[in-house]
Protein backbone atom coordinates (compact mmCIF):
# COMPACT_ATOMS: atom_id res chain seq x y z
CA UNK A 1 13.47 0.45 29.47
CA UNK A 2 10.56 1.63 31.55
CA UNK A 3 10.28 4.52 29.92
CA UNK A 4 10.00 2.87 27.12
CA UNK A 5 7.28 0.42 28.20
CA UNK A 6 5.49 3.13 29.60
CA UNK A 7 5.32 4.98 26.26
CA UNK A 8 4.04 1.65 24.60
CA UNK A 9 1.61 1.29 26.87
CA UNK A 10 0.51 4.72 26.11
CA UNK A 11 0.63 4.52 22.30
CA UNK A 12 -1.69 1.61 22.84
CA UNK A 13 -4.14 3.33 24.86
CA UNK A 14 -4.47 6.34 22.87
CA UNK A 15 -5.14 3.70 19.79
CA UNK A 16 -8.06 2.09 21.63
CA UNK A 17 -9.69 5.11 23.02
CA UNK A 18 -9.82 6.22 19.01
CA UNK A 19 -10.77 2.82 18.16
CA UNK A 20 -13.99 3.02 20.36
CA UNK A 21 -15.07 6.17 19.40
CA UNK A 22 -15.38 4.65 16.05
CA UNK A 23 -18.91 3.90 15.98
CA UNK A 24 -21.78 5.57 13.82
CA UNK A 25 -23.33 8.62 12.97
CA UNK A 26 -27.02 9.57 11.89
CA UNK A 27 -27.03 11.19 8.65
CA UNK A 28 -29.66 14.11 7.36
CA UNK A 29 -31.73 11.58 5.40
CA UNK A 30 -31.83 9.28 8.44
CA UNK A 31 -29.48 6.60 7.74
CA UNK A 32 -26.05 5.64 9.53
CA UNK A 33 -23.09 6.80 8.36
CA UNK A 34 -19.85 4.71 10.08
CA UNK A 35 -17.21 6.22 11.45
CA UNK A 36 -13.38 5.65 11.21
CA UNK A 37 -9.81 6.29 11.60
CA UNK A 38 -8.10 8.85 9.44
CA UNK A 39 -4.31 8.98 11.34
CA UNK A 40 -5.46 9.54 15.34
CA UNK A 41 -8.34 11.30 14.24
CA UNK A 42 -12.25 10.07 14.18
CA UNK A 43 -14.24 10.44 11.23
CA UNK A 44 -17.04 9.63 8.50
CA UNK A 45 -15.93 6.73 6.48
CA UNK A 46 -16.96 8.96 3.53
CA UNK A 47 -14.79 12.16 4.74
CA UNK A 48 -11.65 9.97 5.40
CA UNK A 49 -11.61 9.00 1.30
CA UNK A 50 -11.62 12.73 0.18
CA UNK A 51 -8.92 13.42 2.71
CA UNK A 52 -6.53 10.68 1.46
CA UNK A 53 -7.30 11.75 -1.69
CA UNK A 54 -6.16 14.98 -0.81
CA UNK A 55 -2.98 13.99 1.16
CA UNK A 56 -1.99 12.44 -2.46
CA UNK A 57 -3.23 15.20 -4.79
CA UNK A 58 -0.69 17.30 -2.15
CA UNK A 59 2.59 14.70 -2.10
CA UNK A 60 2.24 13.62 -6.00
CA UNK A 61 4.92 15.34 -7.09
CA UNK A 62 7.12 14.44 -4.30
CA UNK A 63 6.21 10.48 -3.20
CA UNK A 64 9.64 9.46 -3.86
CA UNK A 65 11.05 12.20 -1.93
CA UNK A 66 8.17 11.60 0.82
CA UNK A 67 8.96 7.54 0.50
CA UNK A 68 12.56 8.23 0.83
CA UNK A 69 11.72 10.35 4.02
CA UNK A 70 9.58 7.89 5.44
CA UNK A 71 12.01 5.29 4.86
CA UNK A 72 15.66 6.79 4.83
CA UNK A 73 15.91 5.61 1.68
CA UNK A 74 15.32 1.99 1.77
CA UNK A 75 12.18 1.38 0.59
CA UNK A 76 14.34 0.79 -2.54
CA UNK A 77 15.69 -2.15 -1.21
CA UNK A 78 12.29 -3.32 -0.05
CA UNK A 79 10.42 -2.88 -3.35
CA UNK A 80 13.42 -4.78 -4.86
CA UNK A 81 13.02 -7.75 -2.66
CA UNK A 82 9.04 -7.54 -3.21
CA UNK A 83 9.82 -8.35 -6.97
CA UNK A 84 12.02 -11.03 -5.99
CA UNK A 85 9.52 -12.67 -3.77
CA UNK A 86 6.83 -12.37 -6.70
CA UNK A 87 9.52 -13.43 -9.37
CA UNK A 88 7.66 -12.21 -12.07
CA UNK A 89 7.61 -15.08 -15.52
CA UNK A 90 6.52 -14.09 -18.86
CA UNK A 91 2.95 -14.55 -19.19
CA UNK A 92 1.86 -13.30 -16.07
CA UNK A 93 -1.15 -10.16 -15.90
CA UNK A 94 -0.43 -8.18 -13.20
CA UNK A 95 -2.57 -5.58 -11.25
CA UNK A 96 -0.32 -3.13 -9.26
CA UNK A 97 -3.13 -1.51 -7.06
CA UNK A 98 -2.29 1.61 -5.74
CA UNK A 99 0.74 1.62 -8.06
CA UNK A 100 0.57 5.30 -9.19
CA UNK A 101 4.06 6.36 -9.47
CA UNK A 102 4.68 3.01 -10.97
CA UNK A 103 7.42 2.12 -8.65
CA UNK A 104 6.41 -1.84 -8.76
CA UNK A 105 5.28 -1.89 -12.17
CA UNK A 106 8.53 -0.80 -13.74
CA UNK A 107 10.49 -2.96 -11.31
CA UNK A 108 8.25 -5.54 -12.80
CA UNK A 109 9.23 -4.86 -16.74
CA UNK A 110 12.42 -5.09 -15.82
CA UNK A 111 12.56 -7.91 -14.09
CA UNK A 112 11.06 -9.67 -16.88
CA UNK A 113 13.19 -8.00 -19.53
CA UNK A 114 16.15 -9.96 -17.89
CA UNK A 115 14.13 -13.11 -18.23
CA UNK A 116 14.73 -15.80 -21.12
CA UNK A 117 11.69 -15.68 -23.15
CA UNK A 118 11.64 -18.78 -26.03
CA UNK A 119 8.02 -19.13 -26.43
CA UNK A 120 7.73 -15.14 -26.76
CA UNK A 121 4.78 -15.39 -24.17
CA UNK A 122 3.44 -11.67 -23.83
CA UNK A 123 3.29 -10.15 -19.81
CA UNK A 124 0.57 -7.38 -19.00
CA UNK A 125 0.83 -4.89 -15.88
CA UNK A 126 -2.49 -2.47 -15.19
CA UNK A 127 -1.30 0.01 -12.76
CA UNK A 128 -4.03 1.62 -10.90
CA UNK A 129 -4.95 3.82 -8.60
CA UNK A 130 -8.03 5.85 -7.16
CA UNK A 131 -5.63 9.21 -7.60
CA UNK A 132 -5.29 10.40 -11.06
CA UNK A 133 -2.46 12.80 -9.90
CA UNK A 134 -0.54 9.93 -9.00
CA UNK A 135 -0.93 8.04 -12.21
CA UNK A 136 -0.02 10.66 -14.44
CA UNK A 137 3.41 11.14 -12.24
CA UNK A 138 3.85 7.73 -13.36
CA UNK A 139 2.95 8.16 -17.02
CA UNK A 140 5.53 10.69 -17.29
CA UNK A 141 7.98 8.58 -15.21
CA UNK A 142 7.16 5.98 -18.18
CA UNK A 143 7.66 7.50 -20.45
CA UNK A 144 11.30 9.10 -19.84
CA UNK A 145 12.37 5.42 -18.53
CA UNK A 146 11.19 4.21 -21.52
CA UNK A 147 8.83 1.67 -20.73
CA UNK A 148 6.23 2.75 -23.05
CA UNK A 149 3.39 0.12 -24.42
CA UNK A 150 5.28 0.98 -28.16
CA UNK A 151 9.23 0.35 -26.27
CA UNK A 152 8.25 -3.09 -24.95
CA UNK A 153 8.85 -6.24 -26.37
CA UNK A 154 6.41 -8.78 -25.54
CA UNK A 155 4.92 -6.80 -22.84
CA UNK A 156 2.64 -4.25 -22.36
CA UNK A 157 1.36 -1.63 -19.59
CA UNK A 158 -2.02 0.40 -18.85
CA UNK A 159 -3.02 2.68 -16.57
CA UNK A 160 -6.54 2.80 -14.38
CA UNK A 161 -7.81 5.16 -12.19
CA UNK A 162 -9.86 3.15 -9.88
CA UNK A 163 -11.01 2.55 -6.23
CA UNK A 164 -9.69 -0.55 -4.83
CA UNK A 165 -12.73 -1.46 -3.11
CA UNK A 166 -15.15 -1.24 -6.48
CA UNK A 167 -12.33 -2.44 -9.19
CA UNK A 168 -14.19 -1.98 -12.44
CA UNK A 169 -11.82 -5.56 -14.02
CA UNK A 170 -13.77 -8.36 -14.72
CA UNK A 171 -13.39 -11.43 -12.33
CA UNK A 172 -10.31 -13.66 -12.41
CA UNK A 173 -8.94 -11.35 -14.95
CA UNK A 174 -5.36 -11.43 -13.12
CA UNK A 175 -2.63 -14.31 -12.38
CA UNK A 176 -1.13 -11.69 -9.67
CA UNK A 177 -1.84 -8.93 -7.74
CA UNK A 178 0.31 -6.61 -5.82
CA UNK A 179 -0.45 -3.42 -3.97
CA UNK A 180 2.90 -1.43 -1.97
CA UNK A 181 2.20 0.81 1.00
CA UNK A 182 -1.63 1.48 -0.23
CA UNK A 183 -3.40 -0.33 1.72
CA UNK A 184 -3.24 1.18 4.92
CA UNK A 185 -4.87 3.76 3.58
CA UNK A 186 -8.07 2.19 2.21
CA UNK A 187 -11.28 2.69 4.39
CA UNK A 188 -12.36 -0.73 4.47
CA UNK A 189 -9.05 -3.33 4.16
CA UNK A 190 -11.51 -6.27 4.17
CA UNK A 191 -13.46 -5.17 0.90
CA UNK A 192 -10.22 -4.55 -1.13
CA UNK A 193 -8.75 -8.26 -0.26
CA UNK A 194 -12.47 -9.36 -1.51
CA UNK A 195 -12.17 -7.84 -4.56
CA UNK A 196 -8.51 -8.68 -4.87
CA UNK A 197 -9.48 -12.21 -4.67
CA UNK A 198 -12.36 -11.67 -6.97
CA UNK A 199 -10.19 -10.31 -10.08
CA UNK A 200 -7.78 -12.80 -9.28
CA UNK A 201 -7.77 -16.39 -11.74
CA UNK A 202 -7.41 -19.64 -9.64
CA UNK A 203 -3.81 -19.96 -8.42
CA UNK A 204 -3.56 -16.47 -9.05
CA UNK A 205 -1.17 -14.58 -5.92
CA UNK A 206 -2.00 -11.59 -3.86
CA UNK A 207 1.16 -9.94 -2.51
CA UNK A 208 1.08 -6.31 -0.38
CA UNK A 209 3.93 -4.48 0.78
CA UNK A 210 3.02 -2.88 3.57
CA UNK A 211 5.00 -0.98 7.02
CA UNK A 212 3.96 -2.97 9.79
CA UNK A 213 5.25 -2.86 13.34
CA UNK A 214 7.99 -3.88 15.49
CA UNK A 215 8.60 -6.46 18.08
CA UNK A 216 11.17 -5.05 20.30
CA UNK A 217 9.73 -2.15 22.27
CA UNK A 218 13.31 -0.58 22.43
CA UNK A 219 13.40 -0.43 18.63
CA UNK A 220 10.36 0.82 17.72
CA UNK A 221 10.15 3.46 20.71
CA UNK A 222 13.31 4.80 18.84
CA UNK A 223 11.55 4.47 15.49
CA UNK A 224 8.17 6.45 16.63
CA UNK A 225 10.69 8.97 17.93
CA UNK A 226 11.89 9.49 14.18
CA UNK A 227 8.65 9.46 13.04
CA UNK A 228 7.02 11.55 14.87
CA UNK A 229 10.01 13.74 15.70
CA UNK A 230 11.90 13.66 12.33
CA UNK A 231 9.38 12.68 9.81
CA UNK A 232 6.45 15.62 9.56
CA UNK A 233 9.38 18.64 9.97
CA UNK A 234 11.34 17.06 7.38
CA UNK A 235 8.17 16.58 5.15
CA UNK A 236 7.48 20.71 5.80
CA UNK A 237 11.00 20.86 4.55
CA UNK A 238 11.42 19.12 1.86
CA UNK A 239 7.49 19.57 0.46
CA UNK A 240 6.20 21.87 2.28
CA UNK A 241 3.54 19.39 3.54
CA UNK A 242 3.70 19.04 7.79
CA UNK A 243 0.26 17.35 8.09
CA UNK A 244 0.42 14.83 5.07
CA UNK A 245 3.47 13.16 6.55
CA UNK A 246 1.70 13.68 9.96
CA UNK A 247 -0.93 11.20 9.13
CA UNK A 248 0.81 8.89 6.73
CA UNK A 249 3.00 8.42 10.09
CA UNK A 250 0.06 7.74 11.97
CA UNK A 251 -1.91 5.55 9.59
CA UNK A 252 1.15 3.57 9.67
CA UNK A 253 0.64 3.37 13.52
CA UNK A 254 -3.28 2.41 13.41
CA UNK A 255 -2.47 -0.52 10.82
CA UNK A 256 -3.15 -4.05 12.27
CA UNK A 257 -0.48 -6.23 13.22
CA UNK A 258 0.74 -8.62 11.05
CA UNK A 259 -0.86 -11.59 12.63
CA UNK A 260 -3.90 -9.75 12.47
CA UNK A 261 -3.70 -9.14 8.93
CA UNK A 262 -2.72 -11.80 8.04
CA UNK A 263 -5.96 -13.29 9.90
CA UNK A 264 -8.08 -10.70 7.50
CA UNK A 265 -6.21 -12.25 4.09
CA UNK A 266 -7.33 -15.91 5.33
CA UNK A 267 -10.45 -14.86 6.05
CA UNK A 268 -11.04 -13.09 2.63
CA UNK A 269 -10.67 -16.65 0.84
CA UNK A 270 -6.60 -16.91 0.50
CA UNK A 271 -4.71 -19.87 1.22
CA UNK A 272 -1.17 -20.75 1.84
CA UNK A 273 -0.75 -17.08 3.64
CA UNK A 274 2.42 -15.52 4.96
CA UNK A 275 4.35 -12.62 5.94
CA UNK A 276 7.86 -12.14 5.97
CA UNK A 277 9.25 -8.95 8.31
CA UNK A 278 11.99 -6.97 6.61
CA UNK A 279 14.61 -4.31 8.29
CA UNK A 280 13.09 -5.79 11.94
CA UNK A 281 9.22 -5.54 10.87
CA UNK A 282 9.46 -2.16 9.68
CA UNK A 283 7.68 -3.41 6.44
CA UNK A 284 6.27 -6.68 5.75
CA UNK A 285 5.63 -8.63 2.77
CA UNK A 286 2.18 -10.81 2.85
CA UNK A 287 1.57 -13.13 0.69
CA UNK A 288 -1.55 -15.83 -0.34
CA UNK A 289 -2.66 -17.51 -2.81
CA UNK A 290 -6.45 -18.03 -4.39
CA UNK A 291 -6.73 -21.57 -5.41
């Protein structure tokens, strides 16, 4: 148990010392350029975009073998309880930010598609997402599933490529919004829960699937030990990608806490917020409303 502490208390350090070397940097044309956190490593706010972008040109292909890696599988089970929590009614326009693959989005047609529907109300899903690699897995997921704009009754489904921090949607053009292990890696968190808020209609919901962190030490010593041990060998493996499953394991480690976050959805304008921990605070589902 000491040992364990100890390599806490180390964790924590090394996570500070990176936090305050996050400061600012001159540019050519004499402005400031911030600085941030890409995994453990420091840098410009507008190099850390093109890098995630990269880590998801790179794992496109294989994000459900890199989710089921990441996750042992279960993530399943915790995108299926996500959709319960939301319980999806006809009517409802969805945005599923970050949705590329369209893991949510289809979880949400078929949730609906179970649904009575008497007043034949018509249900919308954008999925979107700043990597067009990603989205056009998830076209061609679509389309063998089935769930094709022409295959569904009284709904229908579009895809955006888009940055989550400049959505081109008009305001309040949503009655939910849901983003799933995304927004970790956004540069600036705060800016996509304003605009999230923004696109969202009065009594519109904001939900985000997220992994989060533990509160016994034992446990999650044993889970940084699979994901740092297990985790980037088995992404070289599988994918042949070491150092994109290197960082998506640390970007899960630099994400703030859920109290914290959910401090940073309050303070973007939702109300009624809460988080629920699943499999021990692995993940966590957050949840507010914009009334």
């Amino acid at each position: 148990m000491q040992n364990t502490r100890k390599l806490c208390n180390l964790t924590r350090l090394l996570l500070r010392r990176t936090s305050a070397t996050a400061a600012s940097h001159t540019t050519a044309s004499g402005g400031t350029e911030q600085t941030t956190h890409f995994g453990y490593q420091t840098v410009m706010e507008s190099e850390k975009e093109l890098k995630v972008h990269e880590v998801f040109e790179q794992v496109a292909q294989s994000y459900d073998l890199m989710n089921d890696a990441m996750s042992m599988g279960i993530h399943r089970v915790w995108k299926d309880i996500f959709i319960e929590r939301l319980g999806p009614e006809h009517g409802m326009r969805l945005l599923d930010m970050a949705g590329g693959t369209g893991d949510i989005s289809f979880r949400y047609l078929k949730y609906l598609a179970k649904q009575p529907n008497p007043k034949q109300r018509d249900s919308h899903v954008t999925v979107s997402d700043i990597n067009q690699h990603m989205l056009n897995v998830g076209k061609e997921r679509a389309r063998q599933l089935g769930l094709t704009a022409d295959r569904l009754p009284n709904a229908s489904i579009d895809w955006q490529c888009a940055d989550a921090e400049k959505l081109p949607f008009k305001s309040e053009s949503f009655t939910a919004y849901t983003i799933a292990f995304g927004i970790r890696n956004c540069t600036h968190v705060d800016k996509v829960l304003s605009e999230a808020y923004r696109v969202l209609q009065p009594g519109g919901r904001f939900m985000c699937l997220e992994f989060s962190h533990l509160s016994n030490e034992t446990l999650q010593w044993l889970y940084d030990q699979y994901s740092f041990q297990v985790i980037p060998p088995m992404g070289q493996l599988l994918a042949g990608q070491w150092h994109a499953y290197q960082y998506l394991v640390e970007s899960i480690r630099r994400f703030p806490r859920q109290e914290q976050f959910k401090s940073m959805i309050e303070r973007a304008g939702f109300a009624h917020v809460a988080y629920e921990n699943l499999t021990f605070g692995v993940v966590s589902i957050h949840s507010g409303f914009k009334l």
